[in-house]
Every structure is written in C-alpha cells, then in structure tokens.
PDB file of N, CA and C in Angstrom:
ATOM      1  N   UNK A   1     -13.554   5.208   1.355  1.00  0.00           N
ATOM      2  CA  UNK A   1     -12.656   4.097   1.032  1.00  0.00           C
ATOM      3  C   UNK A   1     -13.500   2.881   0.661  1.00  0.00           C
ATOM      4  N   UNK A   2     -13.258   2.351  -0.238  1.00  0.00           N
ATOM      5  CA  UNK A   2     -13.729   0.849  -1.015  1.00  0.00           C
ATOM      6  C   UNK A   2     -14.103  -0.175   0.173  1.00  0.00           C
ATOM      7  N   UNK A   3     -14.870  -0.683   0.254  1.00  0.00           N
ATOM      8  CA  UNK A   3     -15.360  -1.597   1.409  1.00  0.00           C
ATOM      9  C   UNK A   3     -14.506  -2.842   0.702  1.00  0.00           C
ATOM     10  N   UNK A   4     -14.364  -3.240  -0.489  1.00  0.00           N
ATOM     11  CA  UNK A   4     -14.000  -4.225  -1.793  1.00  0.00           C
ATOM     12  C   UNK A   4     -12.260  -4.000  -0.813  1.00  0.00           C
ATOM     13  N   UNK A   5     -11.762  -3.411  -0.933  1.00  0.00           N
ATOM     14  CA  UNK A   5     -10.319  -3.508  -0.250  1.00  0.00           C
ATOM     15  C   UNK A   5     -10.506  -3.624   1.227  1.00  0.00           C
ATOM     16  N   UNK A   6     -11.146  -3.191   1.915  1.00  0.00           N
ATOM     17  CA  UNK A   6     -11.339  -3.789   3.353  1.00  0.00           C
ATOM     18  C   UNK A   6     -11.738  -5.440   3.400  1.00  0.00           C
ATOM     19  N   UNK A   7     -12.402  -6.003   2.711  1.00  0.00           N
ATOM     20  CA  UNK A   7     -12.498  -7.633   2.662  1.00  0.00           C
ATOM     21  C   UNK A   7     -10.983  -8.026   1.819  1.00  0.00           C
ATOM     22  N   UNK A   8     -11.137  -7.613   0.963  1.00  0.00           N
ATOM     23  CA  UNK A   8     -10.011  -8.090   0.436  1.00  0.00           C
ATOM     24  C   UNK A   8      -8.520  -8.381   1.131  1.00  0.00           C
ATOM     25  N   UNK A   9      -8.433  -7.056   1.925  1.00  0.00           N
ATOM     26  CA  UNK A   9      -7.196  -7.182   3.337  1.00  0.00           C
ATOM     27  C   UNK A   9      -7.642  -8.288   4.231  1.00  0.00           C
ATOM     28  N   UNK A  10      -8.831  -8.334   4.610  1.00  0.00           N
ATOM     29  CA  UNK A  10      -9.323  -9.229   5.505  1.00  0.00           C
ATOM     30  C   UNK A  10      -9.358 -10.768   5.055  1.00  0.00           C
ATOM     31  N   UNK A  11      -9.560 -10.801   3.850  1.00  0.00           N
ATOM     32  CA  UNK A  11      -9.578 -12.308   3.096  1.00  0.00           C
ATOM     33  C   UNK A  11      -8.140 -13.016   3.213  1.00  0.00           C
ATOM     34  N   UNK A  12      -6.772 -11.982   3.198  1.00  0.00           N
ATOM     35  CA  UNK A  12      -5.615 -12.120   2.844  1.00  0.00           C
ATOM     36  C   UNK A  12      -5.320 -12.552   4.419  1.00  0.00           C
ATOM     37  N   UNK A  13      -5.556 -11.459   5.175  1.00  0.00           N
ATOM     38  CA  UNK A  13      -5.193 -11.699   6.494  1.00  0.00           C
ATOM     39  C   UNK A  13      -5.879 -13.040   7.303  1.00  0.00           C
ATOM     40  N   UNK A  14      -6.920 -13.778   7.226  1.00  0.00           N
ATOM     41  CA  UNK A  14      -7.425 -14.938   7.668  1.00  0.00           C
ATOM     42  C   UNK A  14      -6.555 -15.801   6.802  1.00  0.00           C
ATOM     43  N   UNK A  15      -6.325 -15.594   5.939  1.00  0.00           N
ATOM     44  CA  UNK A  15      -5.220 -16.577   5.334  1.00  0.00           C
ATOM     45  C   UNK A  15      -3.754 -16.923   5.079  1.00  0.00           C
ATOM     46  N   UNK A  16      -3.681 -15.963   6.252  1.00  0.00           N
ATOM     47  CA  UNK A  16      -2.401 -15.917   6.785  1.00  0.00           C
ATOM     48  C   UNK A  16      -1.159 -15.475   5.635  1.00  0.00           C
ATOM     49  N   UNK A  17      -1.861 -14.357   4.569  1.00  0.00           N
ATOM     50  CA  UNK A  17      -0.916 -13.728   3.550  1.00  0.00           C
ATOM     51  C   UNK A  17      -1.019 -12.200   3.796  1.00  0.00           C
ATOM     52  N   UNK A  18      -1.167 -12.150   4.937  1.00  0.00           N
ATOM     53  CA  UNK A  18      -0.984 -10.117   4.948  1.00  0.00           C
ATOM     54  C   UNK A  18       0.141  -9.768   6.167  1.00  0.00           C
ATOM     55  N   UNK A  19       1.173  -9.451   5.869  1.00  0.00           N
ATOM     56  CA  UNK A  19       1.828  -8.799   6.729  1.00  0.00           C
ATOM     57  C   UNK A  19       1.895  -7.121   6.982  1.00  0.00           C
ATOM     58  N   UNK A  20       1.718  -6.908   8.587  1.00  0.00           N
ATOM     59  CA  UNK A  20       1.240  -5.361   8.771  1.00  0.00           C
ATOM     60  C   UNK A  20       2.752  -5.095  10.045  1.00  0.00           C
ATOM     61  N   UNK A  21       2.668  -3.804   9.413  1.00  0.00           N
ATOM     62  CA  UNK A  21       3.542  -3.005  10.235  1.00  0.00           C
ATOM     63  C   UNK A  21       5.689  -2.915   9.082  1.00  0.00           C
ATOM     64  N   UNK A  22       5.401  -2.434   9.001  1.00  0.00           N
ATOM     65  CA  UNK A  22       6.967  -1.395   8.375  1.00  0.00           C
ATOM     66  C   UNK A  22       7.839  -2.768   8.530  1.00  0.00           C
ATOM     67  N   UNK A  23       8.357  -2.709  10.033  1.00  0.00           N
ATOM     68  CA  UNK A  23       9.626  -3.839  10.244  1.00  0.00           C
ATOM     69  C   UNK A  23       9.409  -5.026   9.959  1.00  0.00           C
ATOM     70  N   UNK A  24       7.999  -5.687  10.211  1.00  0.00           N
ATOM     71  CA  UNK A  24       7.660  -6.764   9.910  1.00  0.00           C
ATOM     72  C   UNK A  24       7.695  -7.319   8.414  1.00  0.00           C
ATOM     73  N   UNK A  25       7.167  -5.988   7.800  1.00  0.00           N
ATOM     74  CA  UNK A  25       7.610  -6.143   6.066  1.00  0.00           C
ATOM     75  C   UNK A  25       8.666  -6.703   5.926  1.00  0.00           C
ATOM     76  N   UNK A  26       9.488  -5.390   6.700  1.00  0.00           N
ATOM     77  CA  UNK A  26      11.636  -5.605   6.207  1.00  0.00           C
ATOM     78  C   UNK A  26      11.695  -7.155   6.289  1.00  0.00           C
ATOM     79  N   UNK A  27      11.190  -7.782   7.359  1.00  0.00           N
ATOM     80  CA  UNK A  27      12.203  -8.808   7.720  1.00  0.00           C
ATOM     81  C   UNK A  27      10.905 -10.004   7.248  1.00  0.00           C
ATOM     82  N   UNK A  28      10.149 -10.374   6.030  1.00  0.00           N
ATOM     83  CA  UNK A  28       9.947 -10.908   5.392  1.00  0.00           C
ATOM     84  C   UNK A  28      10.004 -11.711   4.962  1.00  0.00           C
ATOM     85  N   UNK A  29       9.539 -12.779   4.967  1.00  0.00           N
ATOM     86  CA  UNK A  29      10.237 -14.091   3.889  1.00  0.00           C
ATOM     87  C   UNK A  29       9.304 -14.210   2.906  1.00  0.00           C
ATOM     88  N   UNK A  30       9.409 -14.806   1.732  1.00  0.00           N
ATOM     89  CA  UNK A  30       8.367 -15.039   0.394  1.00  0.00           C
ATOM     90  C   UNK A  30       8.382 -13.976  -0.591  1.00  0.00           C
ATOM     91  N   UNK A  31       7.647 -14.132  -1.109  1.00  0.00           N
ATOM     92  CA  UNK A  31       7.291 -13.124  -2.519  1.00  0.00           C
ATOM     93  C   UNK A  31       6.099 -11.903  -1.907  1.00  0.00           C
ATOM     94  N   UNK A  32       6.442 -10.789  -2.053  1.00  0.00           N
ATOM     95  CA  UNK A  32       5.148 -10.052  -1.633  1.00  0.00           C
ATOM     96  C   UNK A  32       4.555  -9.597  -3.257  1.00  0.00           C
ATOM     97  N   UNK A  33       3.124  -9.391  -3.507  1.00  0.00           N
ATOM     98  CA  UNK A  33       2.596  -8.944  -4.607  1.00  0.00           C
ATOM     99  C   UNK A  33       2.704  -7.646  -4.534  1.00  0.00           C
ATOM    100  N   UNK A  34       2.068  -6.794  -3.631  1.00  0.00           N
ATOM    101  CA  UNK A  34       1.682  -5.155  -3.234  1.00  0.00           C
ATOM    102  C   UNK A  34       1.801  -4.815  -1.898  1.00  0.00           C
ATOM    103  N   UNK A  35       2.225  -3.692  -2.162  1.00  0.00           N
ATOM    104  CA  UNK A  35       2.477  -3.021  -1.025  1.00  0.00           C
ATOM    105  C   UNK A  35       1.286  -2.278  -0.116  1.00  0.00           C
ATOM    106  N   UNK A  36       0.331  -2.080   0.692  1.00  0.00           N
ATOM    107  CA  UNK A  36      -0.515  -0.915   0.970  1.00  0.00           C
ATOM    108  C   UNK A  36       0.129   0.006   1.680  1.00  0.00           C
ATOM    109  N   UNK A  37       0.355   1.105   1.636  1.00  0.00           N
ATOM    110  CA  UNK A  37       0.333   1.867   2.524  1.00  0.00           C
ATOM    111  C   UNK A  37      -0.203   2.834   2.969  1.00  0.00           C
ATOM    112  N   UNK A  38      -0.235   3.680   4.506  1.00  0.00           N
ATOM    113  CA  UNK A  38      -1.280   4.436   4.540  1.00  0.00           C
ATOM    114  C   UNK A  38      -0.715   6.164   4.410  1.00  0.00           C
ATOM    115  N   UNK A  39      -1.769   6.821   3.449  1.00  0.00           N
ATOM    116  CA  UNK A  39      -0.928   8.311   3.153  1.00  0.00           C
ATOM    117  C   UNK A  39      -0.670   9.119   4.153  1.00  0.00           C
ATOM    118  N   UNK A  40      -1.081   9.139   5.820  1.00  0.00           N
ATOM    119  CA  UNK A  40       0.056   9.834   6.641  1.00  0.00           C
ATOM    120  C   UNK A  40       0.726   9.144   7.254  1.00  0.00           C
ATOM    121  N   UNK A  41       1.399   8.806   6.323  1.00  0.00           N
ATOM    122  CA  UNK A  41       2.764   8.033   7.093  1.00  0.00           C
ATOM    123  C   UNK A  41       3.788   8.915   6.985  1.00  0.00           C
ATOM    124  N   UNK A  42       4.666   9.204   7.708  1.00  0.00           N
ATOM    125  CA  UNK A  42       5.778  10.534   7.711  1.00  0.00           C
ATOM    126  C   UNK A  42       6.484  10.001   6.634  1.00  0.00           C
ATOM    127  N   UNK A  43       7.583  11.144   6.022  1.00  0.00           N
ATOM    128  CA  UNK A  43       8.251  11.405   4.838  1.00  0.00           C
ATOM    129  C   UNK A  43       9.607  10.532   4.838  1.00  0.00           C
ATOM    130  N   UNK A  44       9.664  10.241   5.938  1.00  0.00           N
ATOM    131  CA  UNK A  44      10.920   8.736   6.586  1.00  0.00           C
ATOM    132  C   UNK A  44      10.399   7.682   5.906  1.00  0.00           C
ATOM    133  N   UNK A  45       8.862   7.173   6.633  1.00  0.00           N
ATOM    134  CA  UNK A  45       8.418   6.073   6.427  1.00  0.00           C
ATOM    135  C   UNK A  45       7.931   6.004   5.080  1.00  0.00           C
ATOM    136  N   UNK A  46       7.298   7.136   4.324  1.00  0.00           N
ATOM    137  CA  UNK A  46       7.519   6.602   2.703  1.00  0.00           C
ATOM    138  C   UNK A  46       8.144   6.424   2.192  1.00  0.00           C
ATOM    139  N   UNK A  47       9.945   6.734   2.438  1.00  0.00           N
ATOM    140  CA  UNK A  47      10.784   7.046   1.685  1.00  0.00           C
ATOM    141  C   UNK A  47      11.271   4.866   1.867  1.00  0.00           C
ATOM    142  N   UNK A  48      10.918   4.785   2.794  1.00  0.00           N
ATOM    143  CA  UNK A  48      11.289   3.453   3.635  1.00  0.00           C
ATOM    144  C   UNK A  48      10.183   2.932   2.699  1.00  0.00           C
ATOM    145  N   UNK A  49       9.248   2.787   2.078  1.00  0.00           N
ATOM    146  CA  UNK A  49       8.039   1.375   2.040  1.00  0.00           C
ATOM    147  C   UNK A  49       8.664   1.807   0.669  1.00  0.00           C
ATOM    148  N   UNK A  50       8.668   2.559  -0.016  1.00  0.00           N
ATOM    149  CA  UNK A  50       9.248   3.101  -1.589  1.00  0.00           C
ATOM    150  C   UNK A  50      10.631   2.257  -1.604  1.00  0.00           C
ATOM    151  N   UNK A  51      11.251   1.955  -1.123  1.00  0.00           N
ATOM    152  CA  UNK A  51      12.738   1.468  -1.087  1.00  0.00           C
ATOM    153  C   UNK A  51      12.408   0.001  -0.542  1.00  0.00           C
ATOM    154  N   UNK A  52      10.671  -0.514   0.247  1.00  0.00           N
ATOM    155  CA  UNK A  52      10.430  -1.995   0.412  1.00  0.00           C
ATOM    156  C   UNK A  52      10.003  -2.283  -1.157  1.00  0.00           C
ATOM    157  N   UNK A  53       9.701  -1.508  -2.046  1.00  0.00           N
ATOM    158  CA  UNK A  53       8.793  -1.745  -3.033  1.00  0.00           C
ATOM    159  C   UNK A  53       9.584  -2.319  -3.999  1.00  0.00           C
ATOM    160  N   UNK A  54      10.755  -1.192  -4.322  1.00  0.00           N
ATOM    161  CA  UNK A  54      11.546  -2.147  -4.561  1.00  0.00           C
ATOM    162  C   UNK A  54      12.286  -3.191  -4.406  1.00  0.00           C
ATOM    163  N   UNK A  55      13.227  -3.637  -3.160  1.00  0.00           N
ATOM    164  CA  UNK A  55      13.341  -4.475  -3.093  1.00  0.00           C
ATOM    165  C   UNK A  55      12.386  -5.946  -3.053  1.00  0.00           C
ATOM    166  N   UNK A  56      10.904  -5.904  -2.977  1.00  0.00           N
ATOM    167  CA  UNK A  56       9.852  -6.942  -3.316  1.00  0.00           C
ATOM    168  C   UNK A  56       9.737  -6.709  -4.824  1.00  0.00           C
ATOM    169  N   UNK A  57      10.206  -6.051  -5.480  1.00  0.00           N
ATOM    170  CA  UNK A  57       9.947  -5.554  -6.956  1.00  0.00           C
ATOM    171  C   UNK A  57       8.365  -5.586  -7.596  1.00  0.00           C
ATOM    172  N   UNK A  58       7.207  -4.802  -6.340  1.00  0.00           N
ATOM    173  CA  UNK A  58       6.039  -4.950  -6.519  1.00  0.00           C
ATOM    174  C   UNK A  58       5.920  -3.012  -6.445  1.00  0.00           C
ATOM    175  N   UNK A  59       4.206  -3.419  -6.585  1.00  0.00           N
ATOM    176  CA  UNK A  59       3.364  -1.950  -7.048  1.00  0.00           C
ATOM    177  C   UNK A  59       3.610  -1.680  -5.291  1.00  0.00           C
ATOM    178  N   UNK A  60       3.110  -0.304  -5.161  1.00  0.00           N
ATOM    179  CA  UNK A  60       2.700   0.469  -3.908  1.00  0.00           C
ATOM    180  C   UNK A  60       1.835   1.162  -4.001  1.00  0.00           C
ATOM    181  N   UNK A  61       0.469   0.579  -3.321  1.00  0.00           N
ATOM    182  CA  UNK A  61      -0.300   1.920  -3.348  1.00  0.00           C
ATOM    183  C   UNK A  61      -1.009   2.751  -1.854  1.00  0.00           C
ATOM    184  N   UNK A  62      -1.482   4.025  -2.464  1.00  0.00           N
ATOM    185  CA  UNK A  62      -1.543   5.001  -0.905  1.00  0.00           C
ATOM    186  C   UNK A  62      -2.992   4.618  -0.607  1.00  0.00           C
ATOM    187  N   UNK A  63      -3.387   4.636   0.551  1.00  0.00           N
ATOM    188  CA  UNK A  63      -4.848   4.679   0.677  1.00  0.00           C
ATOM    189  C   UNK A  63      -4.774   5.558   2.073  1.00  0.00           C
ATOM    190  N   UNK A  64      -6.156   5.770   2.222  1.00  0.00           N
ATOM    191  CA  UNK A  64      -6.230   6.399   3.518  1.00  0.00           C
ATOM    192  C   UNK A  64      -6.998   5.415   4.798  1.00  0.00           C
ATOM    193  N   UNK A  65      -6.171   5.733   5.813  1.00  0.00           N
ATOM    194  CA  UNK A  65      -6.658   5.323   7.185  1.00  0.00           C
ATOM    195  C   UNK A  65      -6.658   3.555   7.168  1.00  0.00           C
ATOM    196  N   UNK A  66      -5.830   3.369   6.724  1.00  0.00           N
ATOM    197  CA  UNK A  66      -5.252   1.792   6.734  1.00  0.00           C
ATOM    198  C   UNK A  66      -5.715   0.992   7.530  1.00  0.00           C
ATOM    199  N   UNK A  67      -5.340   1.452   8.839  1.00  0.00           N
ATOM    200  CA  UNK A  67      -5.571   1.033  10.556  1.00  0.00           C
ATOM    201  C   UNK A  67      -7.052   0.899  10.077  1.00  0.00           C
ATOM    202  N   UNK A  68      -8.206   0.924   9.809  1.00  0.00           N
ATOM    203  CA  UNK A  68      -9.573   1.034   9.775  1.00  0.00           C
ATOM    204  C   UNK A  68      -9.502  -0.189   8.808  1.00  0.00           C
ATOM    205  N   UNK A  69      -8.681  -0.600   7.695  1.00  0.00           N
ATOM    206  CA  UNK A  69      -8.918  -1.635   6.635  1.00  0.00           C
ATOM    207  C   UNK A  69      -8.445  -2.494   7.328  1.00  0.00           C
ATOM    208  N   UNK A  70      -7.375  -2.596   8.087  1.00  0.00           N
ATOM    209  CA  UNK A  70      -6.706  -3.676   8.814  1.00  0.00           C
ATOM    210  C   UNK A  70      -6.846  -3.932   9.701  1.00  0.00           C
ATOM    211  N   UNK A  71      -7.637  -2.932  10.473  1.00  0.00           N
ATOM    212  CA  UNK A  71      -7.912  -3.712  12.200  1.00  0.00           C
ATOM    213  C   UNK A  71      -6.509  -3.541  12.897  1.00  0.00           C
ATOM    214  N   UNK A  72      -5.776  -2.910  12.682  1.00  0.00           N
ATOM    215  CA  UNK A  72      -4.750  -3.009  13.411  1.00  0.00           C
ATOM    216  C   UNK A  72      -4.641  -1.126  14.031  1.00  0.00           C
ATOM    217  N   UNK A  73      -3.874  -1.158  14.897  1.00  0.00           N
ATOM    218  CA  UNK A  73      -3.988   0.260  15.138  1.00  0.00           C
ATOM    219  C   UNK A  73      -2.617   1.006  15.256  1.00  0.00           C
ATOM    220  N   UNK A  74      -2.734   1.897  14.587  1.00  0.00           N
ATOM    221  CA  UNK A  74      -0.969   3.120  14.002  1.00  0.00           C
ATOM    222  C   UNK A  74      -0.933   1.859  12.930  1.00  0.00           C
ATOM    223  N   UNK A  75      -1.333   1.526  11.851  1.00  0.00           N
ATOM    224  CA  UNK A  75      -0.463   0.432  11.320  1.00  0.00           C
ATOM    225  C   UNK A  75      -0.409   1.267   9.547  1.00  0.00           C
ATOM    226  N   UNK A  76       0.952   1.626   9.277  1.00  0.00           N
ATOM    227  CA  UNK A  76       1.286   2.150   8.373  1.00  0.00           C
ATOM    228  C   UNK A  76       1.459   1.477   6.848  1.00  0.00           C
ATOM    229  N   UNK A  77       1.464   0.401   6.737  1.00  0.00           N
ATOM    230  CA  UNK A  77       2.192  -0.741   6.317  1.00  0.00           C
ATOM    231  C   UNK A  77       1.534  -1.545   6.218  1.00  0.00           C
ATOM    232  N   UNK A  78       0.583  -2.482   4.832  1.00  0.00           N
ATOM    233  CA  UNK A  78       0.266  -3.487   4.944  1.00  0.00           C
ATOM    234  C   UNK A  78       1.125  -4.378   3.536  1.00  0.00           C
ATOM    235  N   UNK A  79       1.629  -5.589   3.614  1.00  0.00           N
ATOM    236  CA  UNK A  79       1.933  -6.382   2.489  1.00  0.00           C
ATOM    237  C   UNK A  79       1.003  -7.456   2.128  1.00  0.00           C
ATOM    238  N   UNK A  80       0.829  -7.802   0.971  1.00  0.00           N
ATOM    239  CA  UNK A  80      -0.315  -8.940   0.516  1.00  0.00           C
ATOM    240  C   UNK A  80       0.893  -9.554  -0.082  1.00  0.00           C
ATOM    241  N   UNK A  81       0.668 -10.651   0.392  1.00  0.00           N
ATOM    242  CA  UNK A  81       1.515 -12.467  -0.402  1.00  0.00           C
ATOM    243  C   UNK A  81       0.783 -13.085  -1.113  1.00  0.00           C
ATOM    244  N   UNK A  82      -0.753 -12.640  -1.685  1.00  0.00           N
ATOM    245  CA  UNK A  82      -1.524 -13.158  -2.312  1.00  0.00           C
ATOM    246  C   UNK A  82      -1.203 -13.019  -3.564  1.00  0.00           C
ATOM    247  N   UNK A  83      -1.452 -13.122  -4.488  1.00  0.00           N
ATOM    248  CA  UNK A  83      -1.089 -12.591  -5.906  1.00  0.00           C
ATOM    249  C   UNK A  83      -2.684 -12.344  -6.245  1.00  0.00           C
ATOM    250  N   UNK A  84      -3.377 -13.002  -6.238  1.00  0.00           N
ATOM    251  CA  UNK A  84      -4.470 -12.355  -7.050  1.00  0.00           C
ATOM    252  C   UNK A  84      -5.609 -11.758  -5.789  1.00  0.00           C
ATOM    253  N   UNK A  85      -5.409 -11.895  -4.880  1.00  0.00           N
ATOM    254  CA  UNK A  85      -5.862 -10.785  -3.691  1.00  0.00           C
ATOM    255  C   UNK A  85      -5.170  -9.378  -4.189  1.00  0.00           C
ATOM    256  N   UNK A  86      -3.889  -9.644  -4.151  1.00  0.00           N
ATOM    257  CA  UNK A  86      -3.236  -8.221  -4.475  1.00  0.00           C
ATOM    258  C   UNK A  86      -3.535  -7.394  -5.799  1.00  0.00           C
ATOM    259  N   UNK A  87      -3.763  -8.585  -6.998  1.00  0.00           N
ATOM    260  CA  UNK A  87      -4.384  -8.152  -8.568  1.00  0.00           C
ATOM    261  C   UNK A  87      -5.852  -7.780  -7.900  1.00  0.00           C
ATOM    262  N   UNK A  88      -6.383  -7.570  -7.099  1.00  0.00           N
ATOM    263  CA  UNK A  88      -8.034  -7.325  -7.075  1.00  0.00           C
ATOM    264  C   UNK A  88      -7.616  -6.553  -6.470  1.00  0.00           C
ATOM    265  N   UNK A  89      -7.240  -5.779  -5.594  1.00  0.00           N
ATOM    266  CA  UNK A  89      -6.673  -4.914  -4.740  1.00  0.00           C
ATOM    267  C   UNK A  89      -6.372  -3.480  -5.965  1.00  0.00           C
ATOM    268  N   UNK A  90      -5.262  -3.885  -6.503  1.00  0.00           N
ATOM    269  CA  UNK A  90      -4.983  -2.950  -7.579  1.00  0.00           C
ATOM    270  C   UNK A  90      -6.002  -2.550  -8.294  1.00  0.00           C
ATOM    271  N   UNK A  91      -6.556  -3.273  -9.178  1.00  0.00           N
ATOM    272  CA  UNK A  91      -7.456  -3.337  -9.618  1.00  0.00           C
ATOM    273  C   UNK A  91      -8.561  -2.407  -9.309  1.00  0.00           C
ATOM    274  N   UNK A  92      -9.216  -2.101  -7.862  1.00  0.00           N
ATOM    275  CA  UNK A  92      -9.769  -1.546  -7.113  1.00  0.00           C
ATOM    276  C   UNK A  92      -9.252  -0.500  -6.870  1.00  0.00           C
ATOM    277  N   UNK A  93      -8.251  -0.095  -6.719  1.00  0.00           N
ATOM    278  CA  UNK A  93      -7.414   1.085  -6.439  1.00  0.00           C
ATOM    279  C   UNK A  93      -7.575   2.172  -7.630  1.00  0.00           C
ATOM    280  N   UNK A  94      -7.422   1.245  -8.797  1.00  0.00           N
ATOM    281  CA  UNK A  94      -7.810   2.032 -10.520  1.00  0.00           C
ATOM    282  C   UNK A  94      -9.019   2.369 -10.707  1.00  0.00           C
ATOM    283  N   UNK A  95     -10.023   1.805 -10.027  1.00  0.00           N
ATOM    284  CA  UNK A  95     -11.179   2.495 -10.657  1.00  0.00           C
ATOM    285  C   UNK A  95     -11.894   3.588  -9.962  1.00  0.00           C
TER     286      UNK A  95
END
C-alpha cells in the first residue's frame, strides 16, 4: 500500500477533514470529496458506503487494510472533506 495515501489520510485527519467509521459518515455534515474504503468490509457494508457515495455524489475507492492508513482499529470507512487531499488521493490510487 502507497505510504503517499497513508500521509495523505494523516494530513486530512490533523486537519480535522477525515471522518472514519460507516455511521459517522451517515450522519455527516459538509461536502465529502472521496470515499476510502477498506476491501473486507462485508457485502452489507459495501452495499452501504456505495449508496454513501452516492448520496455525497463523490468517487469510492477500495484499498486494503485501512485500519493501518488510519490508525484507527476495525475502521471500514474513511471520508476526506479535503478536496485536493482527496484529488491526490485518487490520483494515487490510478497509478
């Protein structure tokens, strides 16, 4: 996994633009850019961040072992409120 998206979560999160964990997404306020999520998340909970994606009308992407990028632990679910944290994020994800 990209060390470039582990700071990048971390840059977002000291700046108080990363929200982690599923429910915490739902209940949201602001604009989210991207979605992270992590690929074993059960077939509930994708069907759930796929249906947050849209309603934020942003990208989603899978990565593995999330909890390790975020410091958080079981954490399925990360949102970036950054916009161009989240454009470098993507970005990173493509290459």
């Amino acid at each position: 996994m990209s060390q470039k998206i582990k700071a990048y979560l971390g840059f977002a999160r000291r700046a108080g633009k990363l929200v982690l964990g599923v429910n915490a997404v739902k209940a949201a306020r602001g604009r989210v850019y991207l979605l992270v999520a992590d690929s074993s998340a059960s077939p509930n909970t994708k069907k759930e961040i796929i249906s947050l994606g849209k309603k934020f009308s942003c990208p989603v992407v899978e990565v593995g072992e999330l909890e390790l990028l975020t410091g958080k632990a079981l954490c399925k679910l990360a949102a970036v409120c950054e916009e161009n944290l989240a454009r470098a994020i993507l970005q990173d994800v493509k290459e």
